[in-house]
PDB file of N, CA and C in Angstrom:
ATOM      1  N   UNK A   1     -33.632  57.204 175.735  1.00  0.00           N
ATOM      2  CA  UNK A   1     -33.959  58.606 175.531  1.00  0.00           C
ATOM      3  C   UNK A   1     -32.642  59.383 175.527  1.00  0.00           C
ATOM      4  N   UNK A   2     -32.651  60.419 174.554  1.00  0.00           N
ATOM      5  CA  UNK A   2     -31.236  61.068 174.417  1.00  0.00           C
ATOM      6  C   UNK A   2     -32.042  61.789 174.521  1.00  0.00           C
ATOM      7  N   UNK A   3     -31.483  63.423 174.925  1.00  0.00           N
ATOM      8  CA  UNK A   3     -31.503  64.895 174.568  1.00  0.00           C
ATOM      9  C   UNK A   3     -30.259  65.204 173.840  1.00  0.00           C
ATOM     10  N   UNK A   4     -30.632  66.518 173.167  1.00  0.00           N
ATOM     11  CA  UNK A   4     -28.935  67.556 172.279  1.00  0.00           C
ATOM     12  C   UNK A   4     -28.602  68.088 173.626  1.00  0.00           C
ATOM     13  N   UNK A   5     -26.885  68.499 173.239  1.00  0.00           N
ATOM     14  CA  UNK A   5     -26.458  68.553 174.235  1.00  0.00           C
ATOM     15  C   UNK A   5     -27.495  70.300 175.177  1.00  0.00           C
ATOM     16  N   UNK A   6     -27.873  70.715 174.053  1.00  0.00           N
ATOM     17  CA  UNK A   6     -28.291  72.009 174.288  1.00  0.00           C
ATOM     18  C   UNK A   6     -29.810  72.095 175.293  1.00  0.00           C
ATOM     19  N   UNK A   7     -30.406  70.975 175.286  1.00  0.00           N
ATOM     20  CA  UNK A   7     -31.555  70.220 175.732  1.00  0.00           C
ATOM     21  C   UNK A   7     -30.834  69.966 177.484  1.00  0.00           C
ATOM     22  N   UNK A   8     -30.107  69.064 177.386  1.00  0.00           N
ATOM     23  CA  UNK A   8     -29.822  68.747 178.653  1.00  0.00           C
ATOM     24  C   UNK A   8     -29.348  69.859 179.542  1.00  0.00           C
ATOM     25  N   UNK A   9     -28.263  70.838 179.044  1.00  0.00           N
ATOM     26  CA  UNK A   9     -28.021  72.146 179.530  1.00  0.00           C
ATOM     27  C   UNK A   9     -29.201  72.601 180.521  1.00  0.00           C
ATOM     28  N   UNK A  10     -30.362  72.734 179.772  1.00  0.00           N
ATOM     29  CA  UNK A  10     -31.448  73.506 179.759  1.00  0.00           C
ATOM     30  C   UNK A  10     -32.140  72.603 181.049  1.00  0.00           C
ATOM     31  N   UNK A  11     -31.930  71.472 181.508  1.00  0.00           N
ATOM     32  CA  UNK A  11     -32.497  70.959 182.832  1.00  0.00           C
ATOM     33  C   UNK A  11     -32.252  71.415 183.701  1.00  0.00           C
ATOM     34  N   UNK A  12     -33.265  70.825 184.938  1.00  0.00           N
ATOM     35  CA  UNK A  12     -33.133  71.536 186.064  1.00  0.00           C
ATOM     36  C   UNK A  12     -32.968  70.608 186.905  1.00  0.00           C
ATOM     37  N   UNK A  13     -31.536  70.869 187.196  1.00  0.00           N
ATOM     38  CA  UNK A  13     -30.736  69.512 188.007  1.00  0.00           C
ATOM     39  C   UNK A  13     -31.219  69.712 189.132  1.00  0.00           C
ATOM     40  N   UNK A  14     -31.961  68.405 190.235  1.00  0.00           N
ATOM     41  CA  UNK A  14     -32.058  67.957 191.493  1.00  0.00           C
ATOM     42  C   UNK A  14     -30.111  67.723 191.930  1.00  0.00           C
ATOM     43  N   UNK A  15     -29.926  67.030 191.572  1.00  0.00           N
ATOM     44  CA  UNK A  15     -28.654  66.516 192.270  1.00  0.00           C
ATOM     45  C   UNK A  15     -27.302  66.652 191.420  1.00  0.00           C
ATOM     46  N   UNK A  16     -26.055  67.275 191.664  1.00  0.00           N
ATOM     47  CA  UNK A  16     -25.053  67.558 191.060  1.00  0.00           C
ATOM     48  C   UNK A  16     -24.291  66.106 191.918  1.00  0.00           C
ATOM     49  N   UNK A  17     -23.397  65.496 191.122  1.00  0.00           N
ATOM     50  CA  UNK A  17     -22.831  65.038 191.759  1.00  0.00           C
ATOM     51  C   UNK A  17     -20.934  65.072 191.241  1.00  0.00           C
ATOM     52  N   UNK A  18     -20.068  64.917 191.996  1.00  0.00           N
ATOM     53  CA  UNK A  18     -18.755  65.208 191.863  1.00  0.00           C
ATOM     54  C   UNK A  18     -18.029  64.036 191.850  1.00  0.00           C
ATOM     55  N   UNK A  19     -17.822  63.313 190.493  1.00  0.00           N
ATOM     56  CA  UNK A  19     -16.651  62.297 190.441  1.00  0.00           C
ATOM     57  C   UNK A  19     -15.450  62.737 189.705  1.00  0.00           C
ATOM     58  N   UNK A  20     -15.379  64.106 189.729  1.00  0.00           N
ATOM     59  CA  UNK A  20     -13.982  64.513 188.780  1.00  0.00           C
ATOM     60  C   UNK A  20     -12.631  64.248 189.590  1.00  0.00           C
ATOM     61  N   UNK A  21     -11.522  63.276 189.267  1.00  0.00           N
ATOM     62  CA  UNK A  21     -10.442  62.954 189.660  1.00  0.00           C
ATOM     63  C   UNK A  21     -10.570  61.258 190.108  1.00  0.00           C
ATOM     64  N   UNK A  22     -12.189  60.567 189.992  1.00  0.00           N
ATOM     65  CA  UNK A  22     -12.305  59.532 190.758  1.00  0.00           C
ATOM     66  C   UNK A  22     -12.216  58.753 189.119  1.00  0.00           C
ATOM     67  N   UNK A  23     -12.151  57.187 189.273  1.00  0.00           N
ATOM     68  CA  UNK A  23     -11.872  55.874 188.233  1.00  0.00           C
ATOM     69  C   UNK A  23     -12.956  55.186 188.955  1.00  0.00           C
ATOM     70  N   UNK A  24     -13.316  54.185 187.948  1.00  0.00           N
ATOM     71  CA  UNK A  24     -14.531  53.538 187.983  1.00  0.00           C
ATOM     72  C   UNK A  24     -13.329  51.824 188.928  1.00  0.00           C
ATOM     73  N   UNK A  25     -14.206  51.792 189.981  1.00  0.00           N
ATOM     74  CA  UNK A  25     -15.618  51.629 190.244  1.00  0.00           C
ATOM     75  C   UNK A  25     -16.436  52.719 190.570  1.00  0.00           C
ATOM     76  N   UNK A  26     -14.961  53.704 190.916  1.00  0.00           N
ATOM     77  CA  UNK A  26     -15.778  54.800 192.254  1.00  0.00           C
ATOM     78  C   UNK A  26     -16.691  55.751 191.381  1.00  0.00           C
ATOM     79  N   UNK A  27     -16.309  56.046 190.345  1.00  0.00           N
ATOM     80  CA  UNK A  27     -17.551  56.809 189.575  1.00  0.00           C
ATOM     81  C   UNK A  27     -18.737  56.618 189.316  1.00  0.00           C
ATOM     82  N   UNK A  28     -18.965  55.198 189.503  1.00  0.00           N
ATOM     83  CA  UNK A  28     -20.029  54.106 189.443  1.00  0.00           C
ATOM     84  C   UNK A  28     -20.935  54.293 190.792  1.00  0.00           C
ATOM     85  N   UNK A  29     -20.163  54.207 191.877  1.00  0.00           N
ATOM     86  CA  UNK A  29     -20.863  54.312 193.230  1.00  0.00           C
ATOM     87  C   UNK A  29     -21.054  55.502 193.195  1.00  0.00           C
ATOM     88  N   UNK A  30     -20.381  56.684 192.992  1.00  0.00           N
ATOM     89  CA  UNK A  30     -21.050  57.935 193.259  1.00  0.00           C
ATOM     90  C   UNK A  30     -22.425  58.099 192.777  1.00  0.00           C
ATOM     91  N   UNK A  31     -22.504  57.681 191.257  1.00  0.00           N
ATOM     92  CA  UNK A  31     -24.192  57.653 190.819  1.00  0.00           C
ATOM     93  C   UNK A  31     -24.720  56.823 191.457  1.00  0.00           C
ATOM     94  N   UNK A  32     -24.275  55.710 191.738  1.00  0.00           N
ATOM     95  CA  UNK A  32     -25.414  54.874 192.603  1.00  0.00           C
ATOM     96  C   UNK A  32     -25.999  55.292 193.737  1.00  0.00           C
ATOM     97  N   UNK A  33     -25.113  56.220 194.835  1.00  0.00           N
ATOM     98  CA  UNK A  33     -25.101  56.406 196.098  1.00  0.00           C
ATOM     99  C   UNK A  33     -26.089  57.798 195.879  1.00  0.00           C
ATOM    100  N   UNK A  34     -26.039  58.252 194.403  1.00  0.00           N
ATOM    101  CA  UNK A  34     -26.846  59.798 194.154  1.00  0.00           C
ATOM    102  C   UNK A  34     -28.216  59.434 194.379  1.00  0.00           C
ATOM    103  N   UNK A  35     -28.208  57.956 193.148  1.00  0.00           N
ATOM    104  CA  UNK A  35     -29.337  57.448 192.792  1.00  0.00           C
ATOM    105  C   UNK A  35     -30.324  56.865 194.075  1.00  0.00           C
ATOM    106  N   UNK A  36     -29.526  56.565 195.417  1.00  0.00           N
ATOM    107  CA  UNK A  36     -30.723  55.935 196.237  1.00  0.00           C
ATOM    108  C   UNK A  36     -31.158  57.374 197.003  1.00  0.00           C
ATOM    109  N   UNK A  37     -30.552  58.778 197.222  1.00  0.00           N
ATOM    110  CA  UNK A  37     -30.953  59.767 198.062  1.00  0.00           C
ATOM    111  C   UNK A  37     -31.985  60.458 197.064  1.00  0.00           C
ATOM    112  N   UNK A  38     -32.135  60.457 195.524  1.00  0.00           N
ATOM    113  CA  UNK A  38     -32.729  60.765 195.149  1.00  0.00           C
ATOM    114  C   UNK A  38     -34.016  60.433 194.752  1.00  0.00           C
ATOM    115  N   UNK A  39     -35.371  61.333 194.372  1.00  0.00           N
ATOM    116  CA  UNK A  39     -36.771  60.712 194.322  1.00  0.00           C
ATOM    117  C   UNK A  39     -37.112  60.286 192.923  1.00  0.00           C
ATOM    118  N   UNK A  40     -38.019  59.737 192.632  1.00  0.00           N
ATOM    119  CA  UNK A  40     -38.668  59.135 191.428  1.00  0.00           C
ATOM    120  C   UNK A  40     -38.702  60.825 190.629  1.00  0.00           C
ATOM    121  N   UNK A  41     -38.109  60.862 189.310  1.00  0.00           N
ATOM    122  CA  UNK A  41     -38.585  61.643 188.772  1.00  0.00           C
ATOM    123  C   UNK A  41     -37.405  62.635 188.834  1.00  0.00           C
ATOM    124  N   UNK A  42     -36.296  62.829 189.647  1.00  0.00           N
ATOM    125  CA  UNK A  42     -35.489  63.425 190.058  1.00  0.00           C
ATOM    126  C   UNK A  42     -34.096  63.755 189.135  1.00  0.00           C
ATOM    127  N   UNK A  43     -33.649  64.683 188.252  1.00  0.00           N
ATOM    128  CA  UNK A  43     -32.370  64.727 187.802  1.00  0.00           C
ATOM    129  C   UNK A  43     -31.330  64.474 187.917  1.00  0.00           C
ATOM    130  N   UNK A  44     -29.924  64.005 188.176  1.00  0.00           N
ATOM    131  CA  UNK A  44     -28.579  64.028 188.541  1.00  0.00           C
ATOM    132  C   UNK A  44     -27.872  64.072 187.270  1.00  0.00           C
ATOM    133  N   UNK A  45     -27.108  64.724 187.535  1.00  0.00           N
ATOM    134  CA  UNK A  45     -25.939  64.971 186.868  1.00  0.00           C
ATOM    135  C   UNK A  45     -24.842  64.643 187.324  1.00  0.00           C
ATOM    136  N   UNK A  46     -23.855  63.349 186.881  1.00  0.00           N
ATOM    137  CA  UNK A  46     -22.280  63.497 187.689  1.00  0.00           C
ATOM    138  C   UNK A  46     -21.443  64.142 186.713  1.00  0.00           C
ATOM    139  N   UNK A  47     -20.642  64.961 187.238  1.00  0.00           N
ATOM    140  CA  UNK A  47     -19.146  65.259 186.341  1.00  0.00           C
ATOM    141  C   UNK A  47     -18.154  64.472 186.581  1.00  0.00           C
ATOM    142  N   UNK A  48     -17.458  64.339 185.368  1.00  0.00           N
ATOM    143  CA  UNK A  48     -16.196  63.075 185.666  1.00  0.00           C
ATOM    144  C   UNK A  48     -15.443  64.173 184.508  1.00  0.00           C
ATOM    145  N   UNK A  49     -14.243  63.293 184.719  1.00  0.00           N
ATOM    146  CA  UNK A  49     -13.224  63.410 184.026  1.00  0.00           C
ATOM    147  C   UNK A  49     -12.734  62.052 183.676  1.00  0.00           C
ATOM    148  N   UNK A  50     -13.185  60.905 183.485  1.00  0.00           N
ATOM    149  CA  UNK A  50     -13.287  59.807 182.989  1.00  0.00           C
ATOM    150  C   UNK A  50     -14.150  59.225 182.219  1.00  0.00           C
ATOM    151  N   UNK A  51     -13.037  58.871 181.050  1.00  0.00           N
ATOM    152  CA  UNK A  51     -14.327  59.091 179.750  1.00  0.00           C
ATOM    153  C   UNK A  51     -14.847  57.500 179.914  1.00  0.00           C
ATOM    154  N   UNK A  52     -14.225  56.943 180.732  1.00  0.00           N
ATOM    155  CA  UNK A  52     -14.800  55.344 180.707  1.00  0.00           C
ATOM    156  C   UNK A  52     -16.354  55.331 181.326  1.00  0.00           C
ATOM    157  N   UNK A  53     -16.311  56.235 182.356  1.00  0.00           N
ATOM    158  CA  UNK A  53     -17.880  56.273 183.110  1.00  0.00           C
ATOM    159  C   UNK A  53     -18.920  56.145 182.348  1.00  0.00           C
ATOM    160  N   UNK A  54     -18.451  57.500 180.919  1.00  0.00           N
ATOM    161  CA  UNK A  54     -19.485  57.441 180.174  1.00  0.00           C
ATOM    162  C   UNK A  54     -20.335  56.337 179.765  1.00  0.00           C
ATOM    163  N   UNK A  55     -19.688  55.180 179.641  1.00  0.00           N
ATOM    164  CA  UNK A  55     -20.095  53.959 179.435  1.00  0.00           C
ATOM    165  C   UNK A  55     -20.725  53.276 180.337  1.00  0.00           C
ATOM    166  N   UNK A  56     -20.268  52.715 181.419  1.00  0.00           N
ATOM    167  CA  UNK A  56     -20.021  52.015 182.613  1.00  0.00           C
ATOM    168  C   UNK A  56     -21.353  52.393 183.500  1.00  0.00           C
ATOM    169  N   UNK A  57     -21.995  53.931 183.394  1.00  0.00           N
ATOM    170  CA  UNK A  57     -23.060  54.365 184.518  1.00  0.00           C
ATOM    171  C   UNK A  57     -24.114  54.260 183.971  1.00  0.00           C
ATOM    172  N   UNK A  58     -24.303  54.593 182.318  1.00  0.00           N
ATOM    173  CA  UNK A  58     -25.503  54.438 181.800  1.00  0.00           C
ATOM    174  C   UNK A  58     -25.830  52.968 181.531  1.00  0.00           C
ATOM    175  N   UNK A  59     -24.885  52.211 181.352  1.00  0.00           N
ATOM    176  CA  UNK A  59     -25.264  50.703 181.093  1.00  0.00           C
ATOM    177  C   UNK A  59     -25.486  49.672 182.387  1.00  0.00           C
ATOM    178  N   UNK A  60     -24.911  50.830 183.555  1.00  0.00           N
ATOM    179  CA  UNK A  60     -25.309  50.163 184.930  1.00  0.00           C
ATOM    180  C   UNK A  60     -26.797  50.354 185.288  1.00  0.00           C
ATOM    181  N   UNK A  61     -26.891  51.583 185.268  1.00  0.00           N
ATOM    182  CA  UNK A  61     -28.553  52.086 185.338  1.00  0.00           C
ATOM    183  C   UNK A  61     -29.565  51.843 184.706  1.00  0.00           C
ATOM    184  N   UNK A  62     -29.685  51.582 183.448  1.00  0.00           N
ATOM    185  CA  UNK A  62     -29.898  50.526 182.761  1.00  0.00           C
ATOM    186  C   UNK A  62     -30.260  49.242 183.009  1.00  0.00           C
ATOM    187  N   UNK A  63     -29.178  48.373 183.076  1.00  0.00           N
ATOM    188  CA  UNK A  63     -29.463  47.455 183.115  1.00  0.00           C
ATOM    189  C   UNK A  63     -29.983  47.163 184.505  1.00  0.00           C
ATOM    190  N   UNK A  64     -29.853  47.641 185.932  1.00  0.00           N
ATOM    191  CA  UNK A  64     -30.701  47.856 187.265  1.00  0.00           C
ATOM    192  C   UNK A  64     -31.966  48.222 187.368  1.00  0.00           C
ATOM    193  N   UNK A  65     -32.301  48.989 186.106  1.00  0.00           N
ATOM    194  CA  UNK A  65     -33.631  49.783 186.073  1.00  0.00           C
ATOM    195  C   UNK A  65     -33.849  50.645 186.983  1.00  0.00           C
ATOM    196  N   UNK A  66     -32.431  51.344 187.312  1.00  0.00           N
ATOM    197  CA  UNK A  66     -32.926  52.512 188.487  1.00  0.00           C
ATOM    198  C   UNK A  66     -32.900  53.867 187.868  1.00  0.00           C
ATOM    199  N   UNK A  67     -32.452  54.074 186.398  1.00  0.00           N
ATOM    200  CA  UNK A  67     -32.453  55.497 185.831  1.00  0.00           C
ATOM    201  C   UNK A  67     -32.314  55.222 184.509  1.00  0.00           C
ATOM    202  N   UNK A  68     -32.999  56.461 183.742  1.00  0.00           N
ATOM    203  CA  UNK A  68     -32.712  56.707 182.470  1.00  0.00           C
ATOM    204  C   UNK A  68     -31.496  57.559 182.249  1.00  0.00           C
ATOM    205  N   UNK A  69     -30.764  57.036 181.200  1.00  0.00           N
ATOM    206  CA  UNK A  69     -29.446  58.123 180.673  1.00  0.00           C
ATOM    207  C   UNK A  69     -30.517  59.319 179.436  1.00  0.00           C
ATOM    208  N   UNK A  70     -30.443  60.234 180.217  1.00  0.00           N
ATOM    209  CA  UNK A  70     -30.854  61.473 179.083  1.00  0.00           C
ATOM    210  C   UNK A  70     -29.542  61.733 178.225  1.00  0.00           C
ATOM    211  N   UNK A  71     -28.216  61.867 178.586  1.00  0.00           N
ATOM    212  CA  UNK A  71     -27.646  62.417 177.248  1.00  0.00           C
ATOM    213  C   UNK A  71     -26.283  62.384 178.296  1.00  0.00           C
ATOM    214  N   UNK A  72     -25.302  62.469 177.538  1.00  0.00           N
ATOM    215  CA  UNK A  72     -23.718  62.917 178.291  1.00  0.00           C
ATOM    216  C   UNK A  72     -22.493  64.412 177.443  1.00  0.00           C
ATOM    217  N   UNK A  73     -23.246  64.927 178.130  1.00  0.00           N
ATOM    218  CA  UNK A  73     -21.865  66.382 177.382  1.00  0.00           C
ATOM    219  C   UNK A  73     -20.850  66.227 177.683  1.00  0.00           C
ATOM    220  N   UNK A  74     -20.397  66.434 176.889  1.00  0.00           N
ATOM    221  CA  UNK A  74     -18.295  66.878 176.762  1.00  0.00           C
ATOM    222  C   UNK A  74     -18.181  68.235 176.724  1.00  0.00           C
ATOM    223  N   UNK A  75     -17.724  69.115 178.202  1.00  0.00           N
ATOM    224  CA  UNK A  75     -17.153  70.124 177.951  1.00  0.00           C
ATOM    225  C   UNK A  75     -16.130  70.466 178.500  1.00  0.00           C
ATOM    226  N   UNK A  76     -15.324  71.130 178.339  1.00  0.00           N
ATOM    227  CA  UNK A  76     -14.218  71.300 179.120  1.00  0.00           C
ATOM    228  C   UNK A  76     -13.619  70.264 179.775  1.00  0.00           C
ATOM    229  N   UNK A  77     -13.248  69.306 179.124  1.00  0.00           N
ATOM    230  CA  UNK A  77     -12.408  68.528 179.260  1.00  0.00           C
ATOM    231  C   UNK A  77     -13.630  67.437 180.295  1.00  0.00           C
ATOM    232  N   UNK A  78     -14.537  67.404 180.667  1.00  0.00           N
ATOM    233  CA  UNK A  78     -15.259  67.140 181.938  1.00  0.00           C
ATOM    234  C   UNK A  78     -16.505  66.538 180.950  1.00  0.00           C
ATOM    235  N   UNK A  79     -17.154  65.397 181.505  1.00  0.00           N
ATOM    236  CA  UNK A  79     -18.177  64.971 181.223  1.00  0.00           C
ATOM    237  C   UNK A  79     -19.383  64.863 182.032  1.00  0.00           C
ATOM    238  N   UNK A  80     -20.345  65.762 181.546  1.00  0.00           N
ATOM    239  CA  UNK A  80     -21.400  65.378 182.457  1.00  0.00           C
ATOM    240  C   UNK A  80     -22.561  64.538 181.888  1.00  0.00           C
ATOM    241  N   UNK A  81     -23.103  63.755 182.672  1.00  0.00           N
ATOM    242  CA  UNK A  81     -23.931  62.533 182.650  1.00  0.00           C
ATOM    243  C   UNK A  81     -24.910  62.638 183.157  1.00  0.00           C
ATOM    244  N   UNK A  82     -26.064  62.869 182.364  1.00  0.00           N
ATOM    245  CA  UNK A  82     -27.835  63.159 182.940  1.00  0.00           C
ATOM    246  C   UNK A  82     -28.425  62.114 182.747  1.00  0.00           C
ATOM    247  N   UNK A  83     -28.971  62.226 184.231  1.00  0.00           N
ATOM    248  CA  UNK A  83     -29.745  60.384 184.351  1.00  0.00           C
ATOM    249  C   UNK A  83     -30.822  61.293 185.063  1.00  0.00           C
ATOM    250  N   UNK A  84     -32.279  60.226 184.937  1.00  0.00           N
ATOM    251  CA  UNK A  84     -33.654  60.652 185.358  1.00  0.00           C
ATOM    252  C   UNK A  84     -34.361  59.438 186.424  1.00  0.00           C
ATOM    253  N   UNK A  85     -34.273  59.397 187.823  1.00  0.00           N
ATOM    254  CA  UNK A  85     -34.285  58.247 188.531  1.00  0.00           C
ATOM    255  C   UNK A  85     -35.683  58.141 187.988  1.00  0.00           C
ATOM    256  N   UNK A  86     -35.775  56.686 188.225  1.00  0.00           N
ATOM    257  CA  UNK A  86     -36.761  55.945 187.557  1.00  0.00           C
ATOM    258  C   UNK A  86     -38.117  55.546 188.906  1.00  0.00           C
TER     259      UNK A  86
END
Protein backbone atom coordinates (compact mmCIF):
# COMPACT_ATOMS: atom_id res chain seq x y z
CA UNK A 1 0.00 0.00 0.00
CA UNK A 2 1.42 3.43 -0.98
CA UNK A 3 -0.28 6.81 -0.33
CA UNK A 4 0.78 10.46 -2.44
CA UNK A 5 2.89 12.17 -0.56
CA UNK A 6 -0.11 14.60 0.07
CA UNK A 7 -2.24 11.55 1.50
CA UNK A 8 0.25 10.63 4.08
CA UNK A 9 0.69 14.37 5.25
CA UNK A 10 -2.94 14.24 5.89
CA UNK A 11 -2.57 11.22 8.69
CA UNK A 12 -3.00 11.21 12.00
CA UNK A 13 0.20 10.14 13.50
CA UNK A 14 -0.01 7.89 16.84
CA UNK A 15 3.75 7.84 17.18
CA UNK A 16 6.51 10.33 15.86
CA UNK A 17 9.60 8.84 16.07
CA UNK A 18 13.28 10.60 15.90
CA UNK A 19 16.16 8.89 13.98
CA UNK A 20 17.56 12.12 12.42
CA UNK A 21 21.50 12.02 12.84
CA UNK A 22 21.24 8.05 13.63
CA UNK A 23 22.75 5.10 10.63
CA UNK A 24 21.18 1.94 10.28
CA UNK A 25 21.18 -0.44 12.35
CA UNK A 26 20.05 2.22 14.76
CA UNK A 27 17.34 3.60 12.49
CA UNK A 28 16.10 0.16 12.19
CA UNK A 29 15.69 -0.32 16.02
CA UNK A 30 14.13 2.92 16.53
CA UNK A 31 11.08 1.63 14.30
CA UNK A 32 11.24 -1.55 15.80
CA UNK A 33 11.34 -0.33 19.43
CA UNK A 34 8.21 2.25 18.06
CA UNK A 35 6.68 -0.76 16.60
CA UNK A 36 6.39 -3.00 19.91
CA UNK A 37 4.92 0.25 22.22
CA UNK A 38 2.57 0.72 19.59
CA UNK A 39 -1.21 -0.85 19.06
CA UNK A 40 -2.67 -2.79 16.13
CA UNK A 41 -3.87 -0.23 13.82
CA UNK A 42 -1.57 2.51 15.09
CA UNK A 43 0.52 5.14 12.80
CA UNK A 44 4.35 5.93 13.17
CA UNK A 45 6.21 7.98 11.45
CA UNK A 46 10.22 8.01 11.81
CA UNK A 47 12.26 10.98 10.48
CA UNK A 48 15.72 10.21 9.32
CA UNK A 49 18.12 11.83 7.53
CA UNK A 50 19.33 8.61 6.05
CA UNK A 51 18.28 7.83 2.83
CA UNK A 52 19.40 4.13 3.33
CA UNK A 53 16.50 3.55 6.05
CA UNK A 54 14.24 4.24 3.41
CA UNK A 55 14.94 0.88 2.28
CA UNK A 56 16.12 -1.15 5.17
CA UNK A 57 12.65 -0.37 7.57
CA UNK A 58 10.07 -1.02 5.07
CA UNK A 59 11.65 -4.28 3.87
CA UNK A 60 12.26 -5.14 7.60
CA UNK A 61 8.59 -4.69 8.49
CA UNK A 62 7.66 -6.42 5.84
CA UNK A 63 9.28 -9.09 5.76
CA UNK A 64 8.48 -9.58 10.01
CA UNK A 65 4.92 -8.87 9.29
CA UNK A 66 4.79 -6.31 11.97
CA UNK A 67 3.77 -3.16 9.69
CA UNK A 68 2.68 -1.86 6.53
CA UNK A 69 4.91 0.89 4.70
CA UNK A 70 2.15 3.53 3.65
CA UNK A 71 4.51 5.83 1.73
CA UNK A 72 8.04 7.74 2.54
CA UNK A 73 8.30 11.73 1.95
CA UNK A 74 11.31 13.64 1.14
CA UNK A 75 11.24 16.96 2.65
CA UNK A 76 13.61 19.09 3.75
CA UNK A 77 16.35 17.26 3.40
CA UNK A 78 14.58 14.62 6.08
CA UNK A 79 12.66 11.55 5.31
CA UNK A 80 9.70 10.54 6.81
CA UNK A 81 8.50 6.92 6.82
CA UNK A 82 4.71 5.93 7.47
CA UNK A 83 4.20 2.51 8.65
CA UNK A 84 0.63 1.12 9.96
CA UNK A 85 1.35 -1.61 12.84
CA UNK A 86 -0.15 -4.61 11.76
Amino acid sequence: MSLSDQELKQLTVDHQLDGVGEVCPHTLNIALDGLKKAKSGDILVEVTDHSIATKTIPAAVKMNKLADHLGTVKEDGNYYIYLKKK
